[in-house]
Protein backbone atom coordinates (compact mmCIF):
# COMPACT_ATOMS: atom_id res chain seq x y z
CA UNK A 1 87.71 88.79 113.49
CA UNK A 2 87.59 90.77 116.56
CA UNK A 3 87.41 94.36 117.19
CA UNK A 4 91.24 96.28 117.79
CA UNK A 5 91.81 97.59 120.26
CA UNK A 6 92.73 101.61 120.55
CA UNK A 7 96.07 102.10 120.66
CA UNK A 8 97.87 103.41 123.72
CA UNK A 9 98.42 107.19 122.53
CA UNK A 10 94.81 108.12 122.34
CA UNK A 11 91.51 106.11 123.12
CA UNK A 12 89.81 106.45 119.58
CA UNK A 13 92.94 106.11 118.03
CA UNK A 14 93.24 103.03 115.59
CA UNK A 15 96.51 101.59 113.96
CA UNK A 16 95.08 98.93 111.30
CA UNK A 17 97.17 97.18 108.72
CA UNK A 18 95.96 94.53 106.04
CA UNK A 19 97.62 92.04 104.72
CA UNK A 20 96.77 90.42 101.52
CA UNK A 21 93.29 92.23 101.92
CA UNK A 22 91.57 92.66 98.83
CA UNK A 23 89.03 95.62 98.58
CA UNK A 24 87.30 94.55 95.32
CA UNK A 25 87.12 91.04 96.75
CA UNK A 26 85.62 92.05 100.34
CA UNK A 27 82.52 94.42 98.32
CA UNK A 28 81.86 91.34 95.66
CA UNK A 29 81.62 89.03 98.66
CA UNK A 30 79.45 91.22 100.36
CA UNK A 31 76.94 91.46 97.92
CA UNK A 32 77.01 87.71 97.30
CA UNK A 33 76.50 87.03 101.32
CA UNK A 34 73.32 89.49 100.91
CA UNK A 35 70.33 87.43 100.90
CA UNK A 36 67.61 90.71 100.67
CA UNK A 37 65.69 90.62 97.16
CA UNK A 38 65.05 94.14 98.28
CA UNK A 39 67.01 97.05 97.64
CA UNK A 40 70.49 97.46 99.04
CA UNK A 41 71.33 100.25 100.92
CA UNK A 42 74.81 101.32 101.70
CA UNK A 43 74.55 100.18 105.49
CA UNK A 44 73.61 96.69 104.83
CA UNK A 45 76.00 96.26 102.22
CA UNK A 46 78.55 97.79 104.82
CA UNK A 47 77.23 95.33 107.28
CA UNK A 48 78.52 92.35 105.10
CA UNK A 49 82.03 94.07 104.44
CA UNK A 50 84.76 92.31 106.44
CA UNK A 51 85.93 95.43 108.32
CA UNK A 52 81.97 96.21 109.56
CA UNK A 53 83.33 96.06 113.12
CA UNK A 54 85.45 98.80 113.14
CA UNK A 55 85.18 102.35 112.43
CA UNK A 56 86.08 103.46 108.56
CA UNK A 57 89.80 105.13 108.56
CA UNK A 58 90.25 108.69 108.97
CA UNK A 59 93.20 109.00 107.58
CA UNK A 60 95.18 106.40 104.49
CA UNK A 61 98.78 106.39 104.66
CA UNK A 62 100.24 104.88 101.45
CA UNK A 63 104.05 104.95 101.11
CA UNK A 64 106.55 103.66 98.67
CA UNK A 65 106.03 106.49 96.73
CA UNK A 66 102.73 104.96 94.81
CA UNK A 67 100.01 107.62 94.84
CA UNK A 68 96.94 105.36 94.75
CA UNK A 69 95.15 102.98 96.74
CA UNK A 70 96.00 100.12 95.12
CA UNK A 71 92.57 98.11 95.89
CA UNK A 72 93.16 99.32 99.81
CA UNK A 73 89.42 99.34 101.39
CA UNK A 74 88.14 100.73 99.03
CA UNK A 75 84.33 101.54 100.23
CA UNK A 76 85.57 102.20 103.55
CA UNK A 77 87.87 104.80 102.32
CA UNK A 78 85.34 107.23 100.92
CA UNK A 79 86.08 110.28 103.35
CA UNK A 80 89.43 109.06 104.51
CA UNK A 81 91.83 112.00 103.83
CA UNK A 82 94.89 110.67 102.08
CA UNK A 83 98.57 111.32 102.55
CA UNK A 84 101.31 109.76 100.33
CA UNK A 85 104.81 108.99 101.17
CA UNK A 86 108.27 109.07 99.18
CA UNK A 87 109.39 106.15 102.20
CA UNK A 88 108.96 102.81 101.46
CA UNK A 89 107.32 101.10 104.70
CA UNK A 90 110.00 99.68 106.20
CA UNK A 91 111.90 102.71 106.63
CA UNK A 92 108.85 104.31 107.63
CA UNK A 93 109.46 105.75 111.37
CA UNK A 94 108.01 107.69 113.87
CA UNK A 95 108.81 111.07 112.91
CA UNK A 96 107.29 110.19 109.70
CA UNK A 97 104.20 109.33 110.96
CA UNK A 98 103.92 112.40 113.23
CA UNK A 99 104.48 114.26 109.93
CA UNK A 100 101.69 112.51 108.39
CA UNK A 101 99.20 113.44 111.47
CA UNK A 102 100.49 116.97 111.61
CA UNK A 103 99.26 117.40 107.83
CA UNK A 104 96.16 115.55 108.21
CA UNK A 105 95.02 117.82 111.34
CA UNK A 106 95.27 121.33 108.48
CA UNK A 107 92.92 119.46 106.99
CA UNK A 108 89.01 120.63 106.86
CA UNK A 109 86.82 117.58 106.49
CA UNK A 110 83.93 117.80 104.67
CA UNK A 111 82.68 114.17 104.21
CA UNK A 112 81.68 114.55 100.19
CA UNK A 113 79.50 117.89 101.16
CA UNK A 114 80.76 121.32 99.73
């Protein structure tokens, strides 16, 4: 695993797709690569995650016209603002993706406070 690189639009701008990536798998195998008999806290079990190298996602696109995350990262996306699509991926383009960010920057993050 190595760390992305930003893409070319912004410097903290990620693109990340997963393949066969399974989020209930990747938080059971953390917890079994945990050796601590102590407590675990939500940054060492984060540690263990496959994705701990790179920053959680700020924003999940999910097209196809499914509105769930279909065991997509799931730990990871805990404050990730969502956005759904009636466009099945391959048809997805650039001016739908542009639509996407244009909605997701009305949005007020509040990270799970009120």
């Amino acid at each position: 695993r190595s760390t992305p690189k930003p893409s070319s639009a912004a410097s903290d701008v990620y693109k990340r797709q997963a393949w066969n990536y399974s989020g209930r798998s990747d938080i059971v195998n953390a917890l079994n690569n945990i050796k601590s008999k102590n407590r675990i806290t939500e940054q060492e079990l984060k540690s263990h995650l496959m994705t701990n190298k790179i920053p959680d996602p700020d924003l999940i696109i999910r097209t196809g016209n499914q509105i769930r995350l279909s065991n997509f990262m799931l730990w990871q996306a805990a404050y990730s603002e969502l956005y759904f699509s009636q466009k099945l991926w391959p048809d997805f383009n650039k001016n739908d993706l542009n639509k996407a960010l244009k909605e997701f920057e009305k949005r007020r993050r509040n990270y799970g406070s009120i």
